[in-house]
N, C-alpha and C. Protein backbone atom coordinates (compact mmCIF):
# COMPACT_ATOMS: atom_id res chain seq x y z
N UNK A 1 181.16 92.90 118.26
CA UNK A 1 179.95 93.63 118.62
C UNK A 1 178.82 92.64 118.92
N UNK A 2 178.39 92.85 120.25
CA UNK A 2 176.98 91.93 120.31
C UNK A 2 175.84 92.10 119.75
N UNK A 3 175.31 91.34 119.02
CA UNK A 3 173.51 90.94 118.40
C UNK A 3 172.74 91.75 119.28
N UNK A 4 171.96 92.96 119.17
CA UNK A 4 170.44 93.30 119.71
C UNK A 4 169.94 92.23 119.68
N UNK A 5 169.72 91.52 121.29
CA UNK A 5 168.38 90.34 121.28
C UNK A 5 166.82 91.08 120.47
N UNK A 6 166.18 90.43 119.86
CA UNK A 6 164.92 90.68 119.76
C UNK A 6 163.74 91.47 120.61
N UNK A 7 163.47 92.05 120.18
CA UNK A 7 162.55 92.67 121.26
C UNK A 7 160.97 93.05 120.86
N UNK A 8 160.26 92.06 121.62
CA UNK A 8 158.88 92.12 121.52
C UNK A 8 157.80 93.12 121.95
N UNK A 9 156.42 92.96 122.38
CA UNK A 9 156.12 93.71 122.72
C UNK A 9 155.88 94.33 124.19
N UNK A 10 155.59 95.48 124.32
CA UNK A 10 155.82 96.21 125.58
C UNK A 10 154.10 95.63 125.97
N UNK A 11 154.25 96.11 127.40
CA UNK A 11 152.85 95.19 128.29
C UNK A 11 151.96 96.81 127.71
N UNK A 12 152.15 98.05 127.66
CA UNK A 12 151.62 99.42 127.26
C UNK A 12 151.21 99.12 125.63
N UNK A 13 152.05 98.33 124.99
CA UNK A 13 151.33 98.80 123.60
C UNK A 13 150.84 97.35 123.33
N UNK A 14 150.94 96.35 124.06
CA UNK A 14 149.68 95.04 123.79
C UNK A 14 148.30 95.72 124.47
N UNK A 15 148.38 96.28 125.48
CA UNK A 15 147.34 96.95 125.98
C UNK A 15 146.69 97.93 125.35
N UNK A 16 147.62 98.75 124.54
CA UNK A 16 146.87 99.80 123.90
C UNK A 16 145.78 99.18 122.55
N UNK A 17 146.96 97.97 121.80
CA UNK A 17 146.51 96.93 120.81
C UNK A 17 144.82 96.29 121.15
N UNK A 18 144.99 96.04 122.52
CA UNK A 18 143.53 95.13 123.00
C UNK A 18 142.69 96.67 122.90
N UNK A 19 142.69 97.21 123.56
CA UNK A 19 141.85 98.68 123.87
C UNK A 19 141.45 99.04 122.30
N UNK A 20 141.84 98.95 121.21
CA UNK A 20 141.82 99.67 120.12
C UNK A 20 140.93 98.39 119.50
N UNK A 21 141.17 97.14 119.35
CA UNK A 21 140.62 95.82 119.25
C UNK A 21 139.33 95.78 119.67
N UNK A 22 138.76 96.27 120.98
CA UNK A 22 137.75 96.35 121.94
C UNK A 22 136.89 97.19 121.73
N UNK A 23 137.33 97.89 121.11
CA UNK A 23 136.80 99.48 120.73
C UNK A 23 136.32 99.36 118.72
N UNK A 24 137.03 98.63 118.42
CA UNK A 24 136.14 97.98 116.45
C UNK A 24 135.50 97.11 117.27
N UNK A 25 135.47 95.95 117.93
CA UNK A 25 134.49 95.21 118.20
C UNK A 25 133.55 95.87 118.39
N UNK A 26 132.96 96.62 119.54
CA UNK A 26 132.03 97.38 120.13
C UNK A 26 131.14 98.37 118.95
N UNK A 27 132.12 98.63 118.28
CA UNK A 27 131.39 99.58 117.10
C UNK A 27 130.73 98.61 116.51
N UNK A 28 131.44 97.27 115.93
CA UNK A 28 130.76 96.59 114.84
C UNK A 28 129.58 95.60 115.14
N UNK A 29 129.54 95.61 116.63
CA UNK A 29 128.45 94.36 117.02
C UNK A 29 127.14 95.16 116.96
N UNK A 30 126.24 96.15 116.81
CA UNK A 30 125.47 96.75 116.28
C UNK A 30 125.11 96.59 114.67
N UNK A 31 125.93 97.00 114.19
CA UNK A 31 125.70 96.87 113.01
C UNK A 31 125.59 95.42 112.56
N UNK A 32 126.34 94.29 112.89
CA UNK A 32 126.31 93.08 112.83
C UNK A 32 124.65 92.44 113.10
N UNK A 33 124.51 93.03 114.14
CA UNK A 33 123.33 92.59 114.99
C UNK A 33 122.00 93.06 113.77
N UNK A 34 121.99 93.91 112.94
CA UNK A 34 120.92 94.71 112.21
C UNK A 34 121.09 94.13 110.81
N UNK A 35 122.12 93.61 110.86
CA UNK A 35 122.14 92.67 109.22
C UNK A 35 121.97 91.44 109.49
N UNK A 36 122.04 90.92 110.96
CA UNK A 36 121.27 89.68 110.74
C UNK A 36 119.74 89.19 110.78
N UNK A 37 119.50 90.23 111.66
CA UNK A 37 118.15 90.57 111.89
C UNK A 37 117.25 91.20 110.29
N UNK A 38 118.36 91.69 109.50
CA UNK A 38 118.14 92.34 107.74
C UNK A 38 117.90 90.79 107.08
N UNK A 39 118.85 89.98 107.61
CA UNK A 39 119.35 88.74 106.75
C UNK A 39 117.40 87.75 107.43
N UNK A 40 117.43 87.93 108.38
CA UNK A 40 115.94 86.84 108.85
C UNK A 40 114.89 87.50 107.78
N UNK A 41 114.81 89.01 108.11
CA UNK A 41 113.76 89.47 107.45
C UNK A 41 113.69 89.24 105.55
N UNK A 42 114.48 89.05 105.06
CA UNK A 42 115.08 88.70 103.80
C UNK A 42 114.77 87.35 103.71
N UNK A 43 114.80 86.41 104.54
CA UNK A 43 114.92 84.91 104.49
C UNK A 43 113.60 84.68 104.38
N UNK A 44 112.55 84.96 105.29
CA UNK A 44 111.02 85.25 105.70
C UNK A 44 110.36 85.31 104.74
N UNK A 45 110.71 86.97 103.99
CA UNK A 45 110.07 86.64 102.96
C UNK A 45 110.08 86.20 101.26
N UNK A 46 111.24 85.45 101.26
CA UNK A 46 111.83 84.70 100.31
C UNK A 46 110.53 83.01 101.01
N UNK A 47 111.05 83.05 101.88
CA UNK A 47 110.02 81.84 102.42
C UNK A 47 109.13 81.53 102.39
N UNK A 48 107.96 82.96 102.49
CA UNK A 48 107.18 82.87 102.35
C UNK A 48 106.50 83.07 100.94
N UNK A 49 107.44 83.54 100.15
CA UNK A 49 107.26 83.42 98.50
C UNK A 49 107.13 82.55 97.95
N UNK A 50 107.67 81.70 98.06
CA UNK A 50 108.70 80.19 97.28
C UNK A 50 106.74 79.54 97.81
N UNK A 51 106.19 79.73 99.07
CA UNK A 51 105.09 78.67 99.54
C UNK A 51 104.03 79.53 98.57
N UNK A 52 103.90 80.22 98.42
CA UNK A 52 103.20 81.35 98.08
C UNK A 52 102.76 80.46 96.52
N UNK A 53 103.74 80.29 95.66
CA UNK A 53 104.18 79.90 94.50
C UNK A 53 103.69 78.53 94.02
N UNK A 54 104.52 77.83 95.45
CA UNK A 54 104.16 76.28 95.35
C UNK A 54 102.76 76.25 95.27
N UNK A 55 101.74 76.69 96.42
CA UNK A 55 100.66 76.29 95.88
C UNK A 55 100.05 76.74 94.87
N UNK A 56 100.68 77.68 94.38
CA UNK A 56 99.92 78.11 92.35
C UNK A 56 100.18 77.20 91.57
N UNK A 57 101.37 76.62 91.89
CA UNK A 57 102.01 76.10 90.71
C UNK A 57 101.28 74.23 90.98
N UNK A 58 100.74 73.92 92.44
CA UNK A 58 100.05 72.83 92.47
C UNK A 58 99.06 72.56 92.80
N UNK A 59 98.25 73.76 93.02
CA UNK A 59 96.65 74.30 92.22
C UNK A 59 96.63 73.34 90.82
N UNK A 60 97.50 74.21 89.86
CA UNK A 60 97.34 74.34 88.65
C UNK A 60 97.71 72.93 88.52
N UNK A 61 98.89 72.24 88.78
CA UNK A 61 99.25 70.89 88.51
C UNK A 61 98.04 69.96 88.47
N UNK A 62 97.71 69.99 89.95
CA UNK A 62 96.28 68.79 90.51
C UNK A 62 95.27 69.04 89.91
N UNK A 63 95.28 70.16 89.22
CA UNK A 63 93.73 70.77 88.61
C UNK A 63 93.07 70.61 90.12
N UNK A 64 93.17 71.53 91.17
CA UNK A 64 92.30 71.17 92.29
C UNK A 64 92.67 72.50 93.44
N UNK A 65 92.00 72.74 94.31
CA UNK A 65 92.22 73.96 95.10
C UNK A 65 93.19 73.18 96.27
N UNK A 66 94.01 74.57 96.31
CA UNK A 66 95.57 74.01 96.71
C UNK A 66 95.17 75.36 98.04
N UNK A 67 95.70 75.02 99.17
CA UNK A 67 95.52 76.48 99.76
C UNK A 67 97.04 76.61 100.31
N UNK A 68 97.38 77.85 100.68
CA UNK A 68 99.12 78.50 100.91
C UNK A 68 98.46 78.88 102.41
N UNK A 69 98.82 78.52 103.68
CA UNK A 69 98.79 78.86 105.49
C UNK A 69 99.69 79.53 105.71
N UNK A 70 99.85 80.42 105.91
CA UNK A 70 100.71 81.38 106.82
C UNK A 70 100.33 81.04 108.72
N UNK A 71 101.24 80.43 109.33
CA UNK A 71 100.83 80.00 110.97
C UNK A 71 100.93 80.98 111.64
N UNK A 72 102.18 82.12 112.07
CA UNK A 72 102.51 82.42 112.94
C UNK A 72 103.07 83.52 112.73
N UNK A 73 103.14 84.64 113.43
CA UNK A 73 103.50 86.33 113.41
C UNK A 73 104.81 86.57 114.02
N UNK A 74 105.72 85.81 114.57
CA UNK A 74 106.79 85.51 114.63
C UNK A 74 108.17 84.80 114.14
N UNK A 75 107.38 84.04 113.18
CA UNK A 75 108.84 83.33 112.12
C UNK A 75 107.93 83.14 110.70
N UNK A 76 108.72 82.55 109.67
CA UNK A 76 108.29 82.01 108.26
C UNK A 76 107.51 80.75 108.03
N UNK A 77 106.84 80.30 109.45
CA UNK A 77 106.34 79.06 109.29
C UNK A 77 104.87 79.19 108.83
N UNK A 78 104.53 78.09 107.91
CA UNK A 78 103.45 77.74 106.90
C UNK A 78 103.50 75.99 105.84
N UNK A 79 102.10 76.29 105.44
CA UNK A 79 101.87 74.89 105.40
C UNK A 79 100.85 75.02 103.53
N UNK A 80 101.25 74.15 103.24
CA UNK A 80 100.82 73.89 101.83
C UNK A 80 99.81 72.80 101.82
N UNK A 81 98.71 72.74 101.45
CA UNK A 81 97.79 71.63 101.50
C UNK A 81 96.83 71.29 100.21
N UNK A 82 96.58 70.34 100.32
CA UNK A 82 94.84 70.16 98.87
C UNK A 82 93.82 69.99 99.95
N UNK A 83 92.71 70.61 99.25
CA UNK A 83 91.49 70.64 99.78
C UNK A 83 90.46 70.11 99.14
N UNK A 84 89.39 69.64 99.87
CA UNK A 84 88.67 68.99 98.66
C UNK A 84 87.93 69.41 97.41
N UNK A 85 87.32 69.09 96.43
CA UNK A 85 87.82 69.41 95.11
C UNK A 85 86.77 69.83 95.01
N UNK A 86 85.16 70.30 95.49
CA UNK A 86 84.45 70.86 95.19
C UNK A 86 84.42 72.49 95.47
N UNK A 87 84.00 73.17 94.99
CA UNK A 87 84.27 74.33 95.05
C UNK A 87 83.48 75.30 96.68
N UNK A 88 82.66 74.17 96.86
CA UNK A 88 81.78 75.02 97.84
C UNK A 88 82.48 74.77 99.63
N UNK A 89 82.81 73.38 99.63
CA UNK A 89 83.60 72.44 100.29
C UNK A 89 84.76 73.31 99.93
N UNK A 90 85.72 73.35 99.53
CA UNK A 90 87.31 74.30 99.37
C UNK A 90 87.00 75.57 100.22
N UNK A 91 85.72 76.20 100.26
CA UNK A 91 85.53 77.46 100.78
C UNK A 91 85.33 77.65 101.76
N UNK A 92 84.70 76.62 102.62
CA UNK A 92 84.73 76.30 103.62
C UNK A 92 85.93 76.07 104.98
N UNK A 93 86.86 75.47 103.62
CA UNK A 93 88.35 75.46 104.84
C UNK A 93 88.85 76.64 105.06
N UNK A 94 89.44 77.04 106.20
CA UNK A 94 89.62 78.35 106.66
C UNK A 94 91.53 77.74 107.23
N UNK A 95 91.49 76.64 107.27
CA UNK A 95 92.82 76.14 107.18
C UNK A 95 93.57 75.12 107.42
N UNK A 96 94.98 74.56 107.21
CA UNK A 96 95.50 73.63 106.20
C UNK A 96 94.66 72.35 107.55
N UNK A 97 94.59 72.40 108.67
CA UNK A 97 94.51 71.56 109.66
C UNK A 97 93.47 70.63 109.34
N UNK A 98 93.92 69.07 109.41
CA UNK A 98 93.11 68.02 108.82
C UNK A 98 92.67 67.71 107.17
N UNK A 99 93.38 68.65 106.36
CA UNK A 99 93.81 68.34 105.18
C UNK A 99 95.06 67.33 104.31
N UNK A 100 95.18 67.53 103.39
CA UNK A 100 96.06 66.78 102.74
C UNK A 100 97.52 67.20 102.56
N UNK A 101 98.54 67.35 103.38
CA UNK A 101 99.54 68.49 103.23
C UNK A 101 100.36 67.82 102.22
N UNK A 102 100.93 68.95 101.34
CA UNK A 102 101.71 69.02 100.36
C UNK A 102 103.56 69.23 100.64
N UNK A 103 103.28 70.01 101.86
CA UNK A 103 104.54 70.64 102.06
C UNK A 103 104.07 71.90 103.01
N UNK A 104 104.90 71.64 104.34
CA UNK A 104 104.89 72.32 105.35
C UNK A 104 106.62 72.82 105.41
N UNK A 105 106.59 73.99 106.59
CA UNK A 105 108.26 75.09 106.58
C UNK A 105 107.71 75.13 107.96
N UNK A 106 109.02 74.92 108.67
CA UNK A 106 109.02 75.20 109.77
C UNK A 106 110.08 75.62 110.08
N UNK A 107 109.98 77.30 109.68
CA UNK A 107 111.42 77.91 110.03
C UNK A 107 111.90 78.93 111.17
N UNK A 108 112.54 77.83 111.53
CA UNK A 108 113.30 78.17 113.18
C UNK A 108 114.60 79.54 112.92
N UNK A 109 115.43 79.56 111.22
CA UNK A 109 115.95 80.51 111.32
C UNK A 109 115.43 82.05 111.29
N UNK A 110 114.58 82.07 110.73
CA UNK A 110 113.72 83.13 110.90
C UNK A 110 113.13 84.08 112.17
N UNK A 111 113.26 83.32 113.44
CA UNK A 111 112.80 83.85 114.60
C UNK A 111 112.91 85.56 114.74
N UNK A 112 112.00 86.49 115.78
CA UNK A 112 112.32 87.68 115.65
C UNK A 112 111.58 88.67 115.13
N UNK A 113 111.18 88.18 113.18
CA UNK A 113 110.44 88.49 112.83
C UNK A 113 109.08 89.13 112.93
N UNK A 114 108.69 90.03 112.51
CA UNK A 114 106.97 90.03 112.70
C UNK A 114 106.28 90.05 111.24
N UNK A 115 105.40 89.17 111.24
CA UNK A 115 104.53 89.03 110.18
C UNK A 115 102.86 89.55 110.34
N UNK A 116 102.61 90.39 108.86
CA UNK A 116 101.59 91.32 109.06
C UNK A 116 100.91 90.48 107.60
N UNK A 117 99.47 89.99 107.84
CA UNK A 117 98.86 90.09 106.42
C UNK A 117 97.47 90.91 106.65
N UNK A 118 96.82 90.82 105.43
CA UNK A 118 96.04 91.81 105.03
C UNK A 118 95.56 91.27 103.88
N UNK A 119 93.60 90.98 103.63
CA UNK A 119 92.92 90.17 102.93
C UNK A 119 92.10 91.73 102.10
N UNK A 120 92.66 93.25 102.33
CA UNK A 120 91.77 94.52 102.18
C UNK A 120 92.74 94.61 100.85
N UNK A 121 91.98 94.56 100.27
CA UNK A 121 92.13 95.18 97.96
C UNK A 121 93.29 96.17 98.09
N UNK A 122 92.96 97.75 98.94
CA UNK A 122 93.14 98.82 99.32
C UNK A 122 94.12 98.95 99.97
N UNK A 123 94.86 98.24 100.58
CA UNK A 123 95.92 98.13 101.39
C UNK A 123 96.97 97.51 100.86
N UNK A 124 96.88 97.19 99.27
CA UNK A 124 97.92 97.23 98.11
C UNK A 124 98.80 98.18 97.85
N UNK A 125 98.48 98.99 97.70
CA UNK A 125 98.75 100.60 97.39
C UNK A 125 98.04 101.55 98.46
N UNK A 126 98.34 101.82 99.01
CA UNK A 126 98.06 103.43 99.85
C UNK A 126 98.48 104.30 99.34
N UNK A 127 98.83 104.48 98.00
CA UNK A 127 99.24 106.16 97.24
C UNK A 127 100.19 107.14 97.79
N UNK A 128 100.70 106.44 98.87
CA UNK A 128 101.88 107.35 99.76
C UNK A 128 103.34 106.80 99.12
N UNK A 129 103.27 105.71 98.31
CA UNK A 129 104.61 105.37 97.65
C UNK A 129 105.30 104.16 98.70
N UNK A 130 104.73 104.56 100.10
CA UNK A 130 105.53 103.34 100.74
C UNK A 130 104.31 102.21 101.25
N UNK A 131 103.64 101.91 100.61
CA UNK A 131 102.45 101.08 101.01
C UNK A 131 101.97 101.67 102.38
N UNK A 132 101.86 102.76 102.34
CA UNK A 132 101.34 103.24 104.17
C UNK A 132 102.54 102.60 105.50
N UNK A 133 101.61 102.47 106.53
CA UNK A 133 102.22 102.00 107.63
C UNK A 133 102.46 100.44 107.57
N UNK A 134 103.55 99.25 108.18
CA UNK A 134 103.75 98.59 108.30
C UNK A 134 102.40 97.94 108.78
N UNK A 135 102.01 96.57 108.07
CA UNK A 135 100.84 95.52 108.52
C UNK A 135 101.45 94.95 109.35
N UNK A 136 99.97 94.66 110.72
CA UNK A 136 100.76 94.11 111.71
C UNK A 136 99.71 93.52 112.12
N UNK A 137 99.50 92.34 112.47
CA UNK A 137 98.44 91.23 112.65
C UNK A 137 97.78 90.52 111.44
N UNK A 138 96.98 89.57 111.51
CA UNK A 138 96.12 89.29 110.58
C UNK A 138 96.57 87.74 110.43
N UNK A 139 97.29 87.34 111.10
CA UNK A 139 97.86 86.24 110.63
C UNK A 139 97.62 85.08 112.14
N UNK A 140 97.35 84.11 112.20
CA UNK A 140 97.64 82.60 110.71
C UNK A 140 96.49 83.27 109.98
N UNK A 141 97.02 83.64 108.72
CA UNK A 141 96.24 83.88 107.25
C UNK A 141 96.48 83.02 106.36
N UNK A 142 95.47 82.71 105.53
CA UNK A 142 95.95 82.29 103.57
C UNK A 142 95.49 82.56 102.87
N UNK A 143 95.46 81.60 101.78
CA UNK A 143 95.00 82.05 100.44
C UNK A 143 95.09 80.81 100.00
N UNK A 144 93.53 80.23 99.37
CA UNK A 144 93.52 79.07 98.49
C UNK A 144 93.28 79.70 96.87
N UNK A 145 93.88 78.30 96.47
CA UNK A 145 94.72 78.90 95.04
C UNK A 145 93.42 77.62 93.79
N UNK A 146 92.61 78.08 92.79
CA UNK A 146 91.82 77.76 91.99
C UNK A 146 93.05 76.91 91.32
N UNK A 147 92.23 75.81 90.31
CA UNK A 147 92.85 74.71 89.37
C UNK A 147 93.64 75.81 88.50
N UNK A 148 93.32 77.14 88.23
CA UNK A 148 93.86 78.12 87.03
C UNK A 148 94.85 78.83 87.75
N UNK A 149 95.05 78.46 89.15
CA UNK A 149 96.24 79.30 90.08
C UNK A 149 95.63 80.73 89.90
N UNK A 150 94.45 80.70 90.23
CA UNK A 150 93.99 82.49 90.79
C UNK A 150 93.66 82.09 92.08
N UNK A 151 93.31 83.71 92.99
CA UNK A 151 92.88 82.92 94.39
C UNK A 151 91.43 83.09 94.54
N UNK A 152 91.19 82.07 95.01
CA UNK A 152 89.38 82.36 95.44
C UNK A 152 89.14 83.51 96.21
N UNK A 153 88.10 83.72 95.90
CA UNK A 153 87.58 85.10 97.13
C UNK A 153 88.33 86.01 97.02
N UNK A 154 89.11 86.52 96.03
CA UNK A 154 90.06 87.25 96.34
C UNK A 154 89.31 89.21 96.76
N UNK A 155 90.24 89.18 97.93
CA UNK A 155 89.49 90.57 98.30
C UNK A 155 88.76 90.56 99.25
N UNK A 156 88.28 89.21 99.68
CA UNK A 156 87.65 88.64 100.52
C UNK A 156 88.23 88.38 101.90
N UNK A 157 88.36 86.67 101.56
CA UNK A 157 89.14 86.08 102.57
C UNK A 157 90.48 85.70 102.34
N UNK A 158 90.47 85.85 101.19
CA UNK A 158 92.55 85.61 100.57
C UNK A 158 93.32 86.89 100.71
N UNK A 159 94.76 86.51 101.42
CA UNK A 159 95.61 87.39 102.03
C UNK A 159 95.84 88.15 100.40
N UNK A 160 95.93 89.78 100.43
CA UNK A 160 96.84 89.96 98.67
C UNK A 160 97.87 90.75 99.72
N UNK A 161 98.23 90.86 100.79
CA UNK A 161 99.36 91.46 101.32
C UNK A 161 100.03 91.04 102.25
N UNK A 162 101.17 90.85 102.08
CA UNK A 162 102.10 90.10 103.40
C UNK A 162 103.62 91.15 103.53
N UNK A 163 103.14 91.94 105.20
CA UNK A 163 104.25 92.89 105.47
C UNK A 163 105.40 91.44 106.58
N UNK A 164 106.80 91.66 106.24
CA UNK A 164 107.72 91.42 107.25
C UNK A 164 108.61 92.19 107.40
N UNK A 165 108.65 92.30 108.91
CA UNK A 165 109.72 93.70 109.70
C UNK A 165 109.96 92.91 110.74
N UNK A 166 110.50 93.98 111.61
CA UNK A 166 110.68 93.49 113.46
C UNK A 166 110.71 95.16 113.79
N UNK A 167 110.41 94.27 115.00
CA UNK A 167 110.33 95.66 115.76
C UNK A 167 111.23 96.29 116.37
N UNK A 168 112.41 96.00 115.69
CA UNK A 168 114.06 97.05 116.07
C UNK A 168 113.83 98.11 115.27
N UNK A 169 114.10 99.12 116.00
CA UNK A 169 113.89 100.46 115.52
C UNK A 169 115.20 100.21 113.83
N UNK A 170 114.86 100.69 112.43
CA UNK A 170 116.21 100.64 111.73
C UNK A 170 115.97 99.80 110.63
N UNK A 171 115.40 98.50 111.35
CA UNK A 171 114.98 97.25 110.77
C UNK A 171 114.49 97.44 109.11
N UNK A 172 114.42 96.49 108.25
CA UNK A 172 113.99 96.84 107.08
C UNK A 172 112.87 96.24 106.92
N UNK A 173 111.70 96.93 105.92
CA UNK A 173 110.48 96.18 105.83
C UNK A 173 110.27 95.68 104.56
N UNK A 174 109.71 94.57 104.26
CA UNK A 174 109.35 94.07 102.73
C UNK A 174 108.08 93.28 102.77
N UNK A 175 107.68 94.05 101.61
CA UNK A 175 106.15 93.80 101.60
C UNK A 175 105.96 93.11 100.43
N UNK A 176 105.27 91.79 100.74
CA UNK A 176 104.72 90.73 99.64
C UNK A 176 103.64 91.18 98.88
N UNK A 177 102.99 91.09 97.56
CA UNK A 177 101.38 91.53 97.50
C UNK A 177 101.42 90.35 96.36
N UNK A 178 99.88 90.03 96.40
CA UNK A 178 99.21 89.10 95.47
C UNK A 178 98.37 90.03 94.64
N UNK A 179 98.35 89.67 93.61
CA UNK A 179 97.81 90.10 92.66
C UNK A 179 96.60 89.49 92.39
N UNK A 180 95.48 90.04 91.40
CA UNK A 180 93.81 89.40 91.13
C UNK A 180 94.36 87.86 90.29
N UNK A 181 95.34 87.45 90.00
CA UNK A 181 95.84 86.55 88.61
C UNK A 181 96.93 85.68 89.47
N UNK A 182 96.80 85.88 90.68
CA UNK A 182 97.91 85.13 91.80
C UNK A 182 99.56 85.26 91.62
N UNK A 183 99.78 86.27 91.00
CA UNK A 183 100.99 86.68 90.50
C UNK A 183 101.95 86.88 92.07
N UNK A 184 102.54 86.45 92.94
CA UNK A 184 103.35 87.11 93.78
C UNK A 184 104.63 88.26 93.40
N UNK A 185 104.57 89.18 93.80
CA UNK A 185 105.49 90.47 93.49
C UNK A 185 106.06 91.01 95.10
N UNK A 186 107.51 91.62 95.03
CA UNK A 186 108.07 91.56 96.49
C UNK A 186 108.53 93.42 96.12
N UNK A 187 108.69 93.94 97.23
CA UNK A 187 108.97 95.30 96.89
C UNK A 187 109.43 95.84 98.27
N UNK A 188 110.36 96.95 98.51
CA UNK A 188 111.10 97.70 99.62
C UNK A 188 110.32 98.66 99.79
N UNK A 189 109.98 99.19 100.21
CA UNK A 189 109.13 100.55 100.45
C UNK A 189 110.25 101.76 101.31
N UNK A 190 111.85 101.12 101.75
CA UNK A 190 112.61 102.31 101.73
C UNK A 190 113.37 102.61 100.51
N UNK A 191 113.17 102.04 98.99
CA UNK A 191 113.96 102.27 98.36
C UNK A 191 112.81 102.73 97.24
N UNK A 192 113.07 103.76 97.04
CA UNK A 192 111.99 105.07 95.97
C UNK A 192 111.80 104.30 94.13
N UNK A 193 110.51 104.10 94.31
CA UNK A 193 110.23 103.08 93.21
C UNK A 193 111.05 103.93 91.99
N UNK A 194 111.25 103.32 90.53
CA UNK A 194 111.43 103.87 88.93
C UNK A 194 111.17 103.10 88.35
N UNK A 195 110.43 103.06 87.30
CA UNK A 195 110.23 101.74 86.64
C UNK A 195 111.33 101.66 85.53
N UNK A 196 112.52 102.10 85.29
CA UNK A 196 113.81 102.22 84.69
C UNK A 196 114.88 101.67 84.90
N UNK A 197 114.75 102.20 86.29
CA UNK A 197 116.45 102.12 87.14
C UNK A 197 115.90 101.10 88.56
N UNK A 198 114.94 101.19 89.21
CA UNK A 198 114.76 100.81 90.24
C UNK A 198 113.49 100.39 90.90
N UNK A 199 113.47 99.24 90.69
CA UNK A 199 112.11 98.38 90.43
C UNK A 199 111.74 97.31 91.64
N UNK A 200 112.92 97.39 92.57
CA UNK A 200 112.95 97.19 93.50
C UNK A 200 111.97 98.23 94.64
N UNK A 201 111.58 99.01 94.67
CA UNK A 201 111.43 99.94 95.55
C UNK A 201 109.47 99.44 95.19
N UNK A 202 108.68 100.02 96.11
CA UNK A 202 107.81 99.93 96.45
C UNK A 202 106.86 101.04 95.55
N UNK A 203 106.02 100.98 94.25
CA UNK A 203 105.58 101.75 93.59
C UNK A 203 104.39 102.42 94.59
């Protein structure tokens, strides 16, 4: 009795194989596309936290006014600087340019982004649970940071709110806020605050 040669595939069901292949791709490059664009907006403002921080934490080090730059309304880039050490002189700088830099970010992965700050008390809380509408302008903003890591002027001319989104419909938003005591705190405003279970969400 002769061996059945092997038999591979038909040119109809490699074709049907690619078609079905072509067809998960197509579904998944959307969704792909919205978690990376999730993943920048996540990166942003992790980025802009960590600078946020640094200059509290080297305020307080130098015993000296440290100021935190936010540059640009399109990526996570910003600049850390000392300013000079009198108090009237510190108030005067409006930003890091021709100062003493500490530590500058210049982040290219971030692109896409939109960055919103906001120097208004009131625009902490809007009482609607989701901080109101997405902040959108206001930026190159900062905030210089006192020898005790509070911010000067606060309420004033120091940012206490930093929104990042994009403008893909879907997109997720996360909103930075400073506190009167320079505390940075990060919060979702699509995920329904609890102070129990879910502390993540935007009170």
């Amino acid at each position: 009795m002769r061996p059945v040669p092997p038999r591979g595939f038909s040119l109809i069901e490699l074709m049907t194989t690619l078609t079905v292949l072509a067809i998960l791709i197509l579904i998944g490059i959307p969704s792909y596309e919205q978690w990376m664009l999730n993943t920048r907006i996540r990166t942003a403002t992790e980025s802009i936290q960590n600078g946020l921080r640094l200059a509290r934490s080297e305020a307080s080090q130098r015993a000296t006014f440290v100021r935190f730059q936010s540059t640009s309304a399109t990526d996570a880039t910003w600049t850390v600087c000392q300013l000079p050490a009198t108090a009237a002189s510190a108030a005067a700088v409006t930003s890091c340019t021709g100062q003493t830099t500490i530590q500058q970010v210049l982040a290219d992965n971030t692109n896409g982004v939109q960055i919103g700050a906001t120097t208004v008390v009131a625009d902490i809380a809007a009482g609607t649970g989701i901080y109101g509408t997405p902040i959108t302008g206001g930026v190159p903003a900062g905030i210089t940071y006192t020898a005790l890591g509070r911010p000067s002027d606060y309420g004033n001319t120091s940012i206490v709110r930093i929104d990042i989104s994009a403008a893909q419909a879907g997109s997720r938003r996360l909103v930075t806020t400073i506190s009167a005591g320079g505390m940075v705190n990060m919060c979702d405003p699509a995920i329904p605050f609890n102070a129990t279970s879910s502390t993540q969400g935007c009170p």
